[in-house]
Protein backbone atom coordinates (compact mmCIF):
# COMPACT_ATOMS: atom_id res chain seq x y z
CA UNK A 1 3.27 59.51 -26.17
CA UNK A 2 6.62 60.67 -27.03
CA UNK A 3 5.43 64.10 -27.93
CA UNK A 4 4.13 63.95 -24.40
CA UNK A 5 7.71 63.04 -22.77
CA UNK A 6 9.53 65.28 -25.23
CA UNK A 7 6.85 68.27 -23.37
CA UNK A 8 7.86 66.97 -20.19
CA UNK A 9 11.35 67.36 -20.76
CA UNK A 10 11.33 70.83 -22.10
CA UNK A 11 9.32 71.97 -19.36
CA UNK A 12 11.70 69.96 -16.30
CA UNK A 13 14.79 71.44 -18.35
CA UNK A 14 13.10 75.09 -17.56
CA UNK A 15 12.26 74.40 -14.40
CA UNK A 16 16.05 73.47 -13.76
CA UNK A 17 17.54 76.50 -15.72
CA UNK A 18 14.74 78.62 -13.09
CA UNK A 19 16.17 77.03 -10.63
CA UNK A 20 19.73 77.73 -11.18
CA UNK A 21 18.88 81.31 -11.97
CA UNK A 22 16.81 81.51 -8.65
CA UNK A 23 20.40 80.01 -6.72
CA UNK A 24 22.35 82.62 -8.49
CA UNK A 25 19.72 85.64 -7.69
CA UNK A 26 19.97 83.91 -3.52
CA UNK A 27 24.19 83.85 -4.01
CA UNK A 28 24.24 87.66 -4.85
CA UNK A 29 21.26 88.78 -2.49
CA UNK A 30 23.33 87.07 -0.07
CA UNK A 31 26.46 88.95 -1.19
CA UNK A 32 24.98 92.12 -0.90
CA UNK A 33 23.28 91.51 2.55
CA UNK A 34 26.85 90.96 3.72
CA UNK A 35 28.23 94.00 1.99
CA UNK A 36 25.22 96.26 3.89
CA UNK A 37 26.05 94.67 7.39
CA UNK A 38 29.13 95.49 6.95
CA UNK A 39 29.12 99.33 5.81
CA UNK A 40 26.15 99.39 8.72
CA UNK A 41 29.17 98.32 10.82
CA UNK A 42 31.28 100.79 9.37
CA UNK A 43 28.82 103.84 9.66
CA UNK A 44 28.13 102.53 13.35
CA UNK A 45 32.02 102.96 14.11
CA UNK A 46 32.52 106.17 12.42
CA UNK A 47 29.94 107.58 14.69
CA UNK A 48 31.03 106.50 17.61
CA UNK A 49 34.38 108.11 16.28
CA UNK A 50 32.34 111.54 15.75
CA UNK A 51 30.90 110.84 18.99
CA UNK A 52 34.37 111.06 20.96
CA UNK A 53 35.87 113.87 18.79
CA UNK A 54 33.16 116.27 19.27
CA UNK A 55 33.76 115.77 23.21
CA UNK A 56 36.98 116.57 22.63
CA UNK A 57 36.53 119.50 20.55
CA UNK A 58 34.40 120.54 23.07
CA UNK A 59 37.00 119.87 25.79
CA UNK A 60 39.48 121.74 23.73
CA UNK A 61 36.93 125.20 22.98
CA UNK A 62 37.08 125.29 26.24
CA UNK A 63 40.46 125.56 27.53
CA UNK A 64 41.24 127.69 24.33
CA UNK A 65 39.02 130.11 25.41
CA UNK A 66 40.20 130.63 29.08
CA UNK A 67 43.99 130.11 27.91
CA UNK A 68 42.75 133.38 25.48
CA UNK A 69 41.04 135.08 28.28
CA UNK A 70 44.56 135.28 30.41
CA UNK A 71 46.53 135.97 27.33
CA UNK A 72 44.45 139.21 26.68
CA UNK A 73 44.81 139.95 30.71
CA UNK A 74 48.13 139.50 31.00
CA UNK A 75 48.72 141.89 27.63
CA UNK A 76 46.32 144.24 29.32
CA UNK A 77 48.26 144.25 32.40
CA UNK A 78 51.79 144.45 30.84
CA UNK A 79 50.34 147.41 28.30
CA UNK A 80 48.72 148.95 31.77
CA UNK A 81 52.29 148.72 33.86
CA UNK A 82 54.13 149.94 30.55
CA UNK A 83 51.64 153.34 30.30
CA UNK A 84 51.90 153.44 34.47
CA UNK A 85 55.64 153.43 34.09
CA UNK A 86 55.94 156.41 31.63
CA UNK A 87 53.79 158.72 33.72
């Protein structure tokens, strides 16, 4: 009979060192759920962030590239008036 008992408390002193073990595997499962919402979070801002500076680069391209267009015209037309004047 004590044998018995002595079986039974080996195997309920297992069971509660599983148990713990299974808590601490939960804790840090739980941990590292949070840790993934938040660089999901993260990545989700960023690219919104991408999101508004490639408008704006594209904004930008294009004013650069008509503020280029009258630069080049207006040192065509001031090269054009200097060879006009020297005829």
């Amino acid at each position: 009979m004590e044998h018995r008992l002595e079986r039974i408390e080996q195997t309920l002193d297992k069971l509660t060192e599983a148990v713990a073990q299974i808590a601490r595997v939960d804790e840090r499962l739980m941990h590292v759920f949070t840790r993934l919402e938040r660089h999901e979070k993260r990545l989700d801002d960023q690219e919104d962030d991408l999101k508004e500076i490639v408008s704006a680069v594209t904004l930008n391209t294009g004013s650069v590239k008509t503020a280029e267009r009258f630069f080049w015209v207006a040192v065509s037309a001031c090269a054009s008036l200097v060879v006009y004047m020297m005829r």
